[in-house]
C-alpha atoms as a PDB file:
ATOM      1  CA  UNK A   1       0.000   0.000   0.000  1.00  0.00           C
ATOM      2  CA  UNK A   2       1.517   3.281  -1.039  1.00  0.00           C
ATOM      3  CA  UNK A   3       0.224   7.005  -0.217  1.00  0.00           C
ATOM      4  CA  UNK A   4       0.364   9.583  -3.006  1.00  0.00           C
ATOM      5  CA  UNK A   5       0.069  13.149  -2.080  1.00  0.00           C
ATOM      6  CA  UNK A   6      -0.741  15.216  -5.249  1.00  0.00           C
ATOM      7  CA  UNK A   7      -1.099  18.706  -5.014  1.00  0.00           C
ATOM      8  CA  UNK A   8      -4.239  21.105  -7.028  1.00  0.00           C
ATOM      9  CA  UNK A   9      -2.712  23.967  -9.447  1.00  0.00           C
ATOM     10  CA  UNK A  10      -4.888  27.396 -10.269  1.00  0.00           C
ATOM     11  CA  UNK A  11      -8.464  27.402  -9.892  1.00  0.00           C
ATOM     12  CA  UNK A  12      -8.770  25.925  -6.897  1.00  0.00           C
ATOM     13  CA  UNK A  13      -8.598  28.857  -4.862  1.00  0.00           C
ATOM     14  CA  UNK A  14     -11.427  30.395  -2.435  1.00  0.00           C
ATOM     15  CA  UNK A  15     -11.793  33.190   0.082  1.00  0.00           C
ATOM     16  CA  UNK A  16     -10.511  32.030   3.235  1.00  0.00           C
ATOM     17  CA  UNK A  17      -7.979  29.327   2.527  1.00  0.00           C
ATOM     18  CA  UNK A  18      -5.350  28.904   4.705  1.00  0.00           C
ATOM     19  CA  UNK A  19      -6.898  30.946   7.878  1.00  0.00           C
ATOM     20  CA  UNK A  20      -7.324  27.901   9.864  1.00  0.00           C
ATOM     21  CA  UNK A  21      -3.305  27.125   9.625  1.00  0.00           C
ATOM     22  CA  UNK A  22      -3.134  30.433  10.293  1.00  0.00           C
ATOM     23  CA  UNK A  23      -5.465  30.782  13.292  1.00  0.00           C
ATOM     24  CA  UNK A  24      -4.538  26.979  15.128  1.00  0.00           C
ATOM     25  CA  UNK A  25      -0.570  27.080  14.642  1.00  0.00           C
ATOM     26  CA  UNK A  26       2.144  29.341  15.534  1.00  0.00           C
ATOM     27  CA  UNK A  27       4.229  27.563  12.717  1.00  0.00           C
ATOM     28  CA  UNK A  28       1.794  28.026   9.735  1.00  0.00           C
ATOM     29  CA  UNK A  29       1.332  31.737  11.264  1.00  0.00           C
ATOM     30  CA  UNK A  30       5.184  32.284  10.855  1.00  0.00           C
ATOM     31  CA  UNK A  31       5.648  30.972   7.488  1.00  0.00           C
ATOM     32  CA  UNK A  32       1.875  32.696   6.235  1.00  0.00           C
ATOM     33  CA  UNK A  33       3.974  36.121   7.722  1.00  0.00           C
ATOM     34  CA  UNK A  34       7.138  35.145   6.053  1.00  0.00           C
ATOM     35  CA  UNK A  35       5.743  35.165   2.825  1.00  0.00           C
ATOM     36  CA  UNK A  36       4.163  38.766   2.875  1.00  0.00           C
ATOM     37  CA  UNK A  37       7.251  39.597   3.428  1.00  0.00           C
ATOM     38  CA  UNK A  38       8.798  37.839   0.450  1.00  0.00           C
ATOM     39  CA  UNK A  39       6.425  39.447  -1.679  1.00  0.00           C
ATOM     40  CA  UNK A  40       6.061  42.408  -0.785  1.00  0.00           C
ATOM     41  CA  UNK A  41       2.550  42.593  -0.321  1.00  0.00           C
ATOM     42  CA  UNK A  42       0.004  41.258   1.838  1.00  0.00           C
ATOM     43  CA  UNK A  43      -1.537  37.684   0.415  1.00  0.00           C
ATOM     44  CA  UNK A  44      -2.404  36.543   3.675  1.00  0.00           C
ATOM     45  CA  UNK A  45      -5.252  39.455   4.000  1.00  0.00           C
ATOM     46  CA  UNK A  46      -6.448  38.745   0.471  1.00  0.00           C
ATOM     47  CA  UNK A  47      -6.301  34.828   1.177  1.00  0.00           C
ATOM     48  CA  UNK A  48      -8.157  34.901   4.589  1.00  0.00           C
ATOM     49  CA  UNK A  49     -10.891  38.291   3.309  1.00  0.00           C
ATOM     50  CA  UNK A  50     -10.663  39.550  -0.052  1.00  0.00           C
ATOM     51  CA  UNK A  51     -12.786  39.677  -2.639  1.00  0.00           C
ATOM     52  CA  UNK A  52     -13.340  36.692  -5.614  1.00  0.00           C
ATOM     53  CA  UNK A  53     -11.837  38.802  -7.868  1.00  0.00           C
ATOM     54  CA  UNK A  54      -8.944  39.799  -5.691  1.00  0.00           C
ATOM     55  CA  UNK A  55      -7.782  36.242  -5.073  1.00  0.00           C
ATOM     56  CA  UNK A  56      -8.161  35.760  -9.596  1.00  0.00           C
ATOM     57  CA  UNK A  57      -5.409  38.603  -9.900  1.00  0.00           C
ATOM     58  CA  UNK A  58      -2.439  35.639 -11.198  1.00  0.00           C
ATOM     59  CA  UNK A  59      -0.005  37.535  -9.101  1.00  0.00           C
ATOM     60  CA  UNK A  60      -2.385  36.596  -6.277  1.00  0.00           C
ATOM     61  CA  UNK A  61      -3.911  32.988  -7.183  1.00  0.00           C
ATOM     62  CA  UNK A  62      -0.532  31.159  -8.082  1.00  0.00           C
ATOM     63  CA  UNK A  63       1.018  32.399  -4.941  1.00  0.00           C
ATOM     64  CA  UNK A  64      -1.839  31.368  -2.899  1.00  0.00           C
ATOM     65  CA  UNK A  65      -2.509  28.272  -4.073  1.00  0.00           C
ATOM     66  CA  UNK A  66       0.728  27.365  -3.410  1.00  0.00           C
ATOM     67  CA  UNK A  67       1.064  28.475   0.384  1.00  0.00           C
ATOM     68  CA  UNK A  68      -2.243  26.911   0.968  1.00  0.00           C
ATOM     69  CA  UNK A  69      -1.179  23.711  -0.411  1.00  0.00           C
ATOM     70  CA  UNK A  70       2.884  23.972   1.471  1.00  0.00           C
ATOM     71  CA  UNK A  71       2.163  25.526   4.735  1.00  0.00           C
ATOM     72  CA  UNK A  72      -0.769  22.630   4.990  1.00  0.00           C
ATOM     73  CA  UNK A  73       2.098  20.071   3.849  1.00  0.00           C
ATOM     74  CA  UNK A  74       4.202  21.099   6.834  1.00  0.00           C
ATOM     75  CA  UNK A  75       0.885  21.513   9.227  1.00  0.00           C
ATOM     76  CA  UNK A  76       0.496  17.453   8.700  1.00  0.00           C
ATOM     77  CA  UNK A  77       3.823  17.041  10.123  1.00  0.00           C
ATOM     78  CA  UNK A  78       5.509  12.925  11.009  1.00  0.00           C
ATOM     79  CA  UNK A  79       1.491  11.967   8.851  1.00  0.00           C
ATOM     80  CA  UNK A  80       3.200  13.612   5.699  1.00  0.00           C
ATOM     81  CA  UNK A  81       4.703  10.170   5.101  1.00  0.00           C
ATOM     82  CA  UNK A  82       4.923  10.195   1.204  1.00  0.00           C
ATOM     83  CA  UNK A  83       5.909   7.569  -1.035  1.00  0.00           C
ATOM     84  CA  UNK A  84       5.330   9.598  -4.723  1.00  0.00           C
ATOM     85  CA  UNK A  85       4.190  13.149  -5.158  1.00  0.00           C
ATOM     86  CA  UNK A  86       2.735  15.284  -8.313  1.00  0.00           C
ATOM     87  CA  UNK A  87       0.925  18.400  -8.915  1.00  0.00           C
ATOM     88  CA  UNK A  88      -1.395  19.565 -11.345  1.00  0.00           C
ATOM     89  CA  UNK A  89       0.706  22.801 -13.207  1.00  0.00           C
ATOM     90  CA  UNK A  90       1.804  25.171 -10.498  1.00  0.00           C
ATOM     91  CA  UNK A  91       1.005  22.369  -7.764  1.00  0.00           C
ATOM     92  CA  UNK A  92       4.260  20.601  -8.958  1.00  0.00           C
ATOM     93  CA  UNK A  93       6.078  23.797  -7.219  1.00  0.00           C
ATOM     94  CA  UNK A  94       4.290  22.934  -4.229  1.00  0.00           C
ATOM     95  CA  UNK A  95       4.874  18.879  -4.692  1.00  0.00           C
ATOM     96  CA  UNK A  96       9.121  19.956  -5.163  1.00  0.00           C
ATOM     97  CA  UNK A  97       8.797  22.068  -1.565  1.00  0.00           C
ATOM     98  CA  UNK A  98       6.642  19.399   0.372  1.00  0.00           C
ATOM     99  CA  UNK A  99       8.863  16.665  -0.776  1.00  0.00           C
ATOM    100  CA  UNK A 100      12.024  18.866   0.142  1.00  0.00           C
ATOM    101  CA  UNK A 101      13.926  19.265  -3.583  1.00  0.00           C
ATOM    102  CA  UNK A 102      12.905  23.017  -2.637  1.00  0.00           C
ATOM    103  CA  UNK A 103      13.360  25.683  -0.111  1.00  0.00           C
ATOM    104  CA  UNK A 104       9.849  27.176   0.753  1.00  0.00           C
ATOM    105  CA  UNK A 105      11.321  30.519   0.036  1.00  0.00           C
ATOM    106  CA  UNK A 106      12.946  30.143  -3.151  1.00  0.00           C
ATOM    107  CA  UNK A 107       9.479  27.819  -3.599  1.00  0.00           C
ATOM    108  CA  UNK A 108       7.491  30.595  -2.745  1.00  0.00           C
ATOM    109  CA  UNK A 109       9.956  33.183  -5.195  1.00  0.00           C
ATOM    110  CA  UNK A 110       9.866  30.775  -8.095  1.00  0.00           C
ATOM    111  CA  UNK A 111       5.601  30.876  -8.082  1.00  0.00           C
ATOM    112  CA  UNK A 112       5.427  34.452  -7.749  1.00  0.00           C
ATOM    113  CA  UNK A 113       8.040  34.892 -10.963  1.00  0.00           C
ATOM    114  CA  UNK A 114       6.268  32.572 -13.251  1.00  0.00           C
ATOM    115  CA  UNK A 115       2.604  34.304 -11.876  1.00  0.00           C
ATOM    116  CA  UNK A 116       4.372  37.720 -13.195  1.00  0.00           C
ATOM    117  CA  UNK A 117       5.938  35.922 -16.429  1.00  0.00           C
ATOM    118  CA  UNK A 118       2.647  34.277 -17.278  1.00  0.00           C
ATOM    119  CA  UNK A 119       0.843  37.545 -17.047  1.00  0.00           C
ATOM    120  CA  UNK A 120       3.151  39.580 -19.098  1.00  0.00           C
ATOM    121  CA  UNK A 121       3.261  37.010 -21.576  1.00  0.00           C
ATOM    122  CA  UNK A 122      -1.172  37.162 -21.621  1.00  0.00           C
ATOM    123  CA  UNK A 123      -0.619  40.719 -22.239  1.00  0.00           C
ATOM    124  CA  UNK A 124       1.940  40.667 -25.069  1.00  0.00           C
ATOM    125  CA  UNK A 125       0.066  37.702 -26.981  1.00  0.00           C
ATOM    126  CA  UNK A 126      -3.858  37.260 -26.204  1.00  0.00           C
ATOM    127  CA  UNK A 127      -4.781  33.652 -25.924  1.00  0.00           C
ATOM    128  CA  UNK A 128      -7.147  30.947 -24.167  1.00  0.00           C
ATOM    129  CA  UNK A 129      -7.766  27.657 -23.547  1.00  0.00           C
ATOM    130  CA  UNK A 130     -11.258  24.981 -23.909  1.00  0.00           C
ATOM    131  CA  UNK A 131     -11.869  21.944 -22.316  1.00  0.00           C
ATOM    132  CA  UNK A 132     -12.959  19.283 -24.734  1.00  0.00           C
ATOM    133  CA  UNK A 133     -15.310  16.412 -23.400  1.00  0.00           C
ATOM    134  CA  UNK A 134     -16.454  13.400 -24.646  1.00  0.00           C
ATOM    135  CA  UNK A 135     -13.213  12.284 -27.233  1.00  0.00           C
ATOM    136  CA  UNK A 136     -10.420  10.789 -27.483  1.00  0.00           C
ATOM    137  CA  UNK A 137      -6.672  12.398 -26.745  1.00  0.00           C
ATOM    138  CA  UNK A 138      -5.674  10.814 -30.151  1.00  0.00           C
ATOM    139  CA  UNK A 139      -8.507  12.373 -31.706  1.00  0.00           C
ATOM    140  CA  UNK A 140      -8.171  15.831 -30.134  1.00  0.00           C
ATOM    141  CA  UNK A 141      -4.373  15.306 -30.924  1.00  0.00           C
ATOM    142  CA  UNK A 142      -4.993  14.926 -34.641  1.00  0.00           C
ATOM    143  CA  UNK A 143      -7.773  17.564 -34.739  1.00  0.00           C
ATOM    144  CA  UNK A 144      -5.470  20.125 -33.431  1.00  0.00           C
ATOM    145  CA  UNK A 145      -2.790  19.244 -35.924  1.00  0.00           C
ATOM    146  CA  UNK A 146      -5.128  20.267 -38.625  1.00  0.00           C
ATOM    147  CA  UNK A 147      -5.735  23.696 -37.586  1.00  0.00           C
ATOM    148  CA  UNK A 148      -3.753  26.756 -39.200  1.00  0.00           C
ATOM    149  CA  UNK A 149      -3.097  28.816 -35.786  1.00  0.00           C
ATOM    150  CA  UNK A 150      -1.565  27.970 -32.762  1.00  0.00           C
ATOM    151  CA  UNK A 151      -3.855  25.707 -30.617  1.00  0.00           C
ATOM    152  CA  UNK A 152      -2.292  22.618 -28.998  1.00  0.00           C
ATOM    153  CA  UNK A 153      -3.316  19.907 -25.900  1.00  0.00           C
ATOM    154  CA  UNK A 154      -2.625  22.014 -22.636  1.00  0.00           C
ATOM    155  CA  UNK A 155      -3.883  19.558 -19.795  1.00  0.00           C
ATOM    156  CA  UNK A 156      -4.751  15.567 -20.088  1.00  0.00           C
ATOM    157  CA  UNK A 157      -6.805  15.834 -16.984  1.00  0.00           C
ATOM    158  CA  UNK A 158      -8.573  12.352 -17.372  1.00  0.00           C
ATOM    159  CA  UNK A 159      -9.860   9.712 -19.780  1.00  0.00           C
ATOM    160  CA  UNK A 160     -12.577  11.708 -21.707  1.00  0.00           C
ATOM    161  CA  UNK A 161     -11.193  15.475 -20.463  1.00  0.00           C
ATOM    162  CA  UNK A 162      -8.313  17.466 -22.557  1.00  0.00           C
ATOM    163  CA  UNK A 163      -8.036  21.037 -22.432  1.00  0.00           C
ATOM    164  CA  UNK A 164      -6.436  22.467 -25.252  1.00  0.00           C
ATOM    165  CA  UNK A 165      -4.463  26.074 -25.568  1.00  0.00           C
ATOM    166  CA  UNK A 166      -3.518  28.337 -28.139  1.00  0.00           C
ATOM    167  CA  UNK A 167      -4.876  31.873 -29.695  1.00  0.00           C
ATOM    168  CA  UNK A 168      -8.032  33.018 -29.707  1.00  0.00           C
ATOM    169  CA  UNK A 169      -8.643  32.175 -33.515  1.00  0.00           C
ATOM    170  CA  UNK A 170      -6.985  28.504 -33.057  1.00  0.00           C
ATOM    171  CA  UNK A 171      -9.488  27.731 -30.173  1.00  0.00           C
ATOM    172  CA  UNK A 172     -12.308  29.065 -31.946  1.00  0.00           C
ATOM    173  CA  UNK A 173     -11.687  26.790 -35.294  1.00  0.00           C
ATOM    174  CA  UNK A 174     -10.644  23.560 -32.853  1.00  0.00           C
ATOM    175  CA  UNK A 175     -13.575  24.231 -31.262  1.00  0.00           C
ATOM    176  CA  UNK A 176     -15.962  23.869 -33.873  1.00  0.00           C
ATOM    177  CA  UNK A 177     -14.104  20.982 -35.109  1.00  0.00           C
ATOM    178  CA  UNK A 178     -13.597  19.057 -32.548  1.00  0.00           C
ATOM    179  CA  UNK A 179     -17.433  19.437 -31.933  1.00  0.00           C
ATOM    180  CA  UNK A 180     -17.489  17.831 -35.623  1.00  0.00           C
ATOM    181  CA  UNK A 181     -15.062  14.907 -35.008  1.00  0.00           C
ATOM    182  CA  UNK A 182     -17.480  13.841 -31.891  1.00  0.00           C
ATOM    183  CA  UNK A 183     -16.656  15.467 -29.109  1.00  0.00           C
ATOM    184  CA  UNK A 184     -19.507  16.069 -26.381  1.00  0.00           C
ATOM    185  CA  UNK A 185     -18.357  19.570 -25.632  1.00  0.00           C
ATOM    186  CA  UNK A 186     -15.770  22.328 -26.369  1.00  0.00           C
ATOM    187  CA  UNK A 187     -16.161  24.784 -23.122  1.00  0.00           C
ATOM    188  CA  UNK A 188     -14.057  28.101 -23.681  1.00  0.00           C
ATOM    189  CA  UNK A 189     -12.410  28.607 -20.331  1.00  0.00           C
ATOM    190  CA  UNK A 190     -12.287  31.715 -18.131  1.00  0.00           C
ATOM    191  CA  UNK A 191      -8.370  32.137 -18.119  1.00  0.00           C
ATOM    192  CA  UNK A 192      -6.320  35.269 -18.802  1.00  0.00           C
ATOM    193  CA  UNK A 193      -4.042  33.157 -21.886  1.00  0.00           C
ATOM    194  CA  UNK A 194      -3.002  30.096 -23.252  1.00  0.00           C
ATOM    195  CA  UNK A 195      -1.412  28.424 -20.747  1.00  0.00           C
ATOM    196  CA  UNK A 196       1.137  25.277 -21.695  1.00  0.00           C
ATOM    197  CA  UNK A 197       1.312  26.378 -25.164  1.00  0.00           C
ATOM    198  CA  UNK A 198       4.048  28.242 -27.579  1.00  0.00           C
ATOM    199  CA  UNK A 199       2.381  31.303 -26.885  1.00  0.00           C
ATOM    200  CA  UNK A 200       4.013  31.271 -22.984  1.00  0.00           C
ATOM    201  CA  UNK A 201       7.490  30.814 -24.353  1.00  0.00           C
ATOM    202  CA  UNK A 202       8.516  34.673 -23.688  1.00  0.00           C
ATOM    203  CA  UNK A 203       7.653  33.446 -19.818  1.00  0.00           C
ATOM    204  CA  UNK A 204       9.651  29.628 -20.289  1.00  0.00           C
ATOM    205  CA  UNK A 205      12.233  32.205 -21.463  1.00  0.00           C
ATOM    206  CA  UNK A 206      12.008  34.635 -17.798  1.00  0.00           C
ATOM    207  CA  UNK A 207      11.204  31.829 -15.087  1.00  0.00           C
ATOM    208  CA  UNK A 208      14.036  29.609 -17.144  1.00  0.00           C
ATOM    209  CA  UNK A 209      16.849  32.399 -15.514  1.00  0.00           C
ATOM    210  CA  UNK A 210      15.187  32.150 -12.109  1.00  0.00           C
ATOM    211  CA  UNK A 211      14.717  28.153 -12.051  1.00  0.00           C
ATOM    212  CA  UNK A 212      18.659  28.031 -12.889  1.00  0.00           C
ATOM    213  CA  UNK A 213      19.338  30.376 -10.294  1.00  0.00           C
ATOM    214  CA  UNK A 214      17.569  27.794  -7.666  1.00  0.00           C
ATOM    215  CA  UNK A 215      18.841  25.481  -5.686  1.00  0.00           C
ATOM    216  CA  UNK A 216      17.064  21.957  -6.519  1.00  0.00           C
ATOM    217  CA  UNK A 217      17.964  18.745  -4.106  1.00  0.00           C
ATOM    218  CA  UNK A 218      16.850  14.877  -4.324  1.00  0.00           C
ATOM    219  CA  UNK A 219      13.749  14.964  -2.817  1.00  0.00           C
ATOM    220  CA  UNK A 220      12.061  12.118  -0.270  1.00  0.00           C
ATOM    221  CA  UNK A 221      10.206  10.962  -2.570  1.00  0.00           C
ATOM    222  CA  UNK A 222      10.004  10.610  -6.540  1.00  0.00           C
ATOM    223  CA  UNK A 223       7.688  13.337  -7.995  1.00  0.00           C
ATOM    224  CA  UNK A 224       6.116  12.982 -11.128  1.00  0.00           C
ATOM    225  CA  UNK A 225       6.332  15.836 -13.061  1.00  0.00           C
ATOM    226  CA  UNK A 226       4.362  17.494 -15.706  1.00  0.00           C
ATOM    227  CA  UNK A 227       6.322  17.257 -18.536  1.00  0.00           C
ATOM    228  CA  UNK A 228       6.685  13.588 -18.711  1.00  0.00           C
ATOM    229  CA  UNK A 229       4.435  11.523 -16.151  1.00  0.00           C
ATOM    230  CA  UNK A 230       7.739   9.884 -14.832  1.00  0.00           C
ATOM    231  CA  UNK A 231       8.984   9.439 -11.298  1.00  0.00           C
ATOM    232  CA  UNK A 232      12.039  11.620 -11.135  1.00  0.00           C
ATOM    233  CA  UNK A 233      14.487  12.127  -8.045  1.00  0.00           C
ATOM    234  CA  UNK A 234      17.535  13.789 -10.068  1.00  0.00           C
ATOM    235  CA  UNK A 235      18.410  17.175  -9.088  1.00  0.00           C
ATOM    236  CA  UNK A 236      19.426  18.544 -12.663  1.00  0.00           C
ATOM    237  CA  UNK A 237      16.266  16.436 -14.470  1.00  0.00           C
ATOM    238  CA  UNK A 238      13.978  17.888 -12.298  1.00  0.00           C
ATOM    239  CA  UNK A 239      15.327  21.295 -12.450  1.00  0.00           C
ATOM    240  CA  UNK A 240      15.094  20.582 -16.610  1.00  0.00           C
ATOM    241  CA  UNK A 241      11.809  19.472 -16.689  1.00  0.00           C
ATOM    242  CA  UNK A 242      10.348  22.434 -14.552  1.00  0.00           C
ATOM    243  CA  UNK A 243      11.888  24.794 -17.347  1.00  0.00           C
ATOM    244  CA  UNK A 244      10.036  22.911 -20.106  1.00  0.00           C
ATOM    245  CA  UNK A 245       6.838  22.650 -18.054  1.00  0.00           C
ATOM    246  CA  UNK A 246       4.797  26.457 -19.248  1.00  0.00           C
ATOM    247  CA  UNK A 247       5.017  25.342 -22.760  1.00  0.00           C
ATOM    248  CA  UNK A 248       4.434  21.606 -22.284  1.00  0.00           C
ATOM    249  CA  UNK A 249       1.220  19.902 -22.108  1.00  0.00           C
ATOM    250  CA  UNK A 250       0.633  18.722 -18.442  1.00  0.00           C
ATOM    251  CA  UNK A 251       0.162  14.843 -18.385  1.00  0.00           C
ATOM    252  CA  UNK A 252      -2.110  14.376 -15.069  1.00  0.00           C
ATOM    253  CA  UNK A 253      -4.053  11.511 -16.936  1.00  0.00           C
ATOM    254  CA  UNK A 254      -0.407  10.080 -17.560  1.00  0.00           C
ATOM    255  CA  UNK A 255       0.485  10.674 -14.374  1.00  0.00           C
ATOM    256  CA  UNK A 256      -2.617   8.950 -12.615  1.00  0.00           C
ATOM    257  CA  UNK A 257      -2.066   5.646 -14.557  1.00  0.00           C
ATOM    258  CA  UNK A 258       1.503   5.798 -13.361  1.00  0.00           C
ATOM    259  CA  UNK A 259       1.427   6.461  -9.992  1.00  0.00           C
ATOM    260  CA  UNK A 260      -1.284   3.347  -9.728  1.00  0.00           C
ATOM    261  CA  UNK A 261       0.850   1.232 -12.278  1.00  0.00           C
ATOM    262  CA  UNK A 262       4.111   1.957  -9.427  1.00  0.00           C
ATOM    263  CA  UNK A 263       1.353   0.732  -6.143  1.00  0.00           C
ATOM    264  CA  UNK A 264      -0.150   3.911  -5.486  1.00  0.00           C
ATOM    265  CA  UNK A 265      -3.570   3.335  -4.030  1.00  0.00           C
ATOM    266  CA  UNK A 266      -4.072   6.115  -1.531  1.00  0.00           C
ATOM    267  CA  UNK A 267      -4.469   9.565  -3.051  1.00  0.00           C
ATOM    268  CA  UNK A 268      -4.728  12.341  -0.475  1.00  0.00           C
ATOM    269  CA  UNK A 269      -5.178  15.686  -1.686  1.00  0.00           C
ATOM    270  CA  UNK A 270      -3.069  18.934  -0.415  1.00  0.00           C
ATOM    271  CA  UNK A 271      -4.183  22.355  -0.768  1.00  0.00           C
ATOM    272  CA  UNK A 272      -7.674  23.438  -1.092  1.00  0.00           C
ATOM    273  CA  UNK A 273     -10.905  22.019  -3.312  1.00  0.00           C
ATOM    274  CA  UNK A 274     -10.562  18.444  -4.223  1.00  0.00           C
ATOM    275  CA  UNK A 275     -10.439  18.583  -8.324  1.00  0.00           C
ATOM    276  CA  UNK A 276      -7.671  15.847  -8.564  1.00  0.00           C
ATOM    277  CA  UNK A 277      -9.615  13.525  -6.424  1.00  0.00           C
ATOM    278  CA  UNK A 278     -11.772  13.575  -8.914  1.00  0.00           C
ATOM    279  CA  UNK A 279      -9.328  13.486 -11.898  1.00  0.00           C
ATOM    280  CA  UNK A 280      -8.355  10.369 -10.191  1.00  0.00           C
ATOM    281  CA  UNK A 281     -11.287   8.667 -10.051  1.00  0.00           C
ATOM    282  CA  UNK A 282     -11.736   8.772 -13.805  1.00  0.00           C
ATOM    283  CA  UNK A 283      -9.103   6.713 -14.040  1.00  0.00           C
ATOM    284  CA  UNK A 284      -9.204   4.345 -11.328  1.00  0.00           C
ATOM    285  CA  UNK A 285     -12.690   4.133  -9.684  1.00  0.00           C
ATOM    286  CA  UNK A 286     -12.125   2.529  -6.604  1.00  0.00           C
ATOM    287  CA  UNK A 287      -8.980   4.865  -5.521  1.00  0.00           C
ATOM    288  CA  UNK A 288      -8.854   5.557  -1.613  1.00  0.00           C
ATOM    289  CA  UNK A 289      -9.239   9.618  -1.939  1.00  0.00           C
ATOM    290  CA  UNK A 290      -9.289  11.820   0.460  1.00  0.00           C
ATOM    291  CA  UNK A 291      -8.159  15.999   1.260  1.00  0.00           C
ATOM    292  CA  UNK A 292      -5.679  16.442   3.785  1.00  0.00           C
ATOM    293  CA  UNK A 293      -6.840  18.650   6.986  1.00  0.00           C
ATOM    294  CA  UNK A 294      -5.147  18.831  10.329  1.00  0.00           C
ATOM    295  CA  UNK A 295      -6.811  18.036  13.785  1.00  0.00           C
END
């Protein structure tokens, strides 16, 4: 029997994460603190009482998300007993800190540098991204191919869910044919660009400089990262494979089947909402799931 802890990337954030840690442990309160000083501005206040829209800023969300999903990590204490990691996108930053290959503060530096690269890179090149429903990755694969604009697979969430990515006129022509190859539904996404496409290179570029600056160690545990569903413990192929990951498709379908494949049959969920729970149970229905919380 092994435990996997997998950790949720953006869109998983609500008002109020993280104020229990906050409120029920002088350590969580410390590192919460810590971080509004690394950046500069005050997350914690936004986290515990802003507003929806406040916690959507990307400067805001990626950050957040990740604190949630560490500090919680560290709240679980001699129970964080993992024997693989992953997370979804910017949950992988949050996988490399709870599994140790990662400072929390060059953790916490790293998120905040990609949330500013990704934005900039929005605002120099307009994009988005659809979820497709209902057909096959080699379908959507092929369909994709056939398009004259940029629009490629962004996220193989589960059997029967692939978001693609690219620019507004690519997702707009997949979209329609994709809907004509089969496919139950194309759902244009609320997101501010095309995320794990070409179009993010200018930010692979930025956060590239900043993940070489970092200092990367083995970690516990393998962690399965993004880029290529495989367990990796290396130092210098981890650091490699976080560089590639903004303009890489992430491979969480790939990366359930693994984990399962290597004995994984516990899946407990860090940070807040429970989305890869049920990612997971799309691909192996009788998965023991569960969200970490502390007593």
């Amino acid at each position: 029997m092994k435990k996997a802890y997998v950790f949720p990337g953006q869109g998983a954030q609500f008002v109020g994460m993280g104020k229990e840690l906050y409120d029920t442990n002088a350590e969580c309160k410390a590192m919460f603190e810590q971080a509004d000083k690394i950046l500069g501005f005050n997350i914690t206040n936004i986290m515990f009482s802003g507003t929806d829209e406040q916690l959507k800023q990307t400067n805001v969300t990626q950050p957040a998300i990740f604190l949630h999903s560490v500090i919680l990590a560290h709240a679980l204490g001699e129970e964080f007993k993992p024997d693989m990691v992953a997370g979804h996108s910017l949950g992988e930053f949050s996988a490399l800190v709870a599994a140790k290959a990662m400072s929390f503060e060059d953790g916490l530096r790293l998120v905040s540098a990609r949330a500013e690269a990704m934005q900039k890179a929005c605002e120099a090149t307009p994009g988005t991204m659809a979820a497709i429903i209902g057909l096959a990755d080699e379908k959507i694969e092929e369909v994709c191919a056939t398009i004259d604009e940029v629009v490629v697979p962004a996220n193989y969430n589960c059997p029967g869910q692939l978001v693609i990515s690219g620019s507004m006129e690519g997702i707009n022509k997949a979209c329609e044919a994709l809907k004509a190859a089969g496919a139950k539904r194309a759902l244009p996404l609320k997101v501010g660009g095309a995320f794990h496409s070409p179009l993010m290179e200018p930010a692979r570029v930025e956060l590239a400089e900043a993940i070489e600056r970092t200092v990367i160690q083995t970690p516990v545990c393998p962690v399965y990262q993004n880029v290529n569903a495989l367990p990796m413990t290396n130092p210098d192929e981890i650091k490699a494979n976080l560089i590639k990951q903004l303009t890489y498709p992430v491979k969480w379908t790939q990366i359930s089947k693994a984990m399962i494949a290597d004995g994984a049959d516990t899946f407990i969920e860090v940070g807040p909402g429970n989305v890869l729970q049920g990612l997971i149970k799309k691909v192996k229905a009788d998965a023991n799931l569960s969200s970490a919380s502390i007593q």
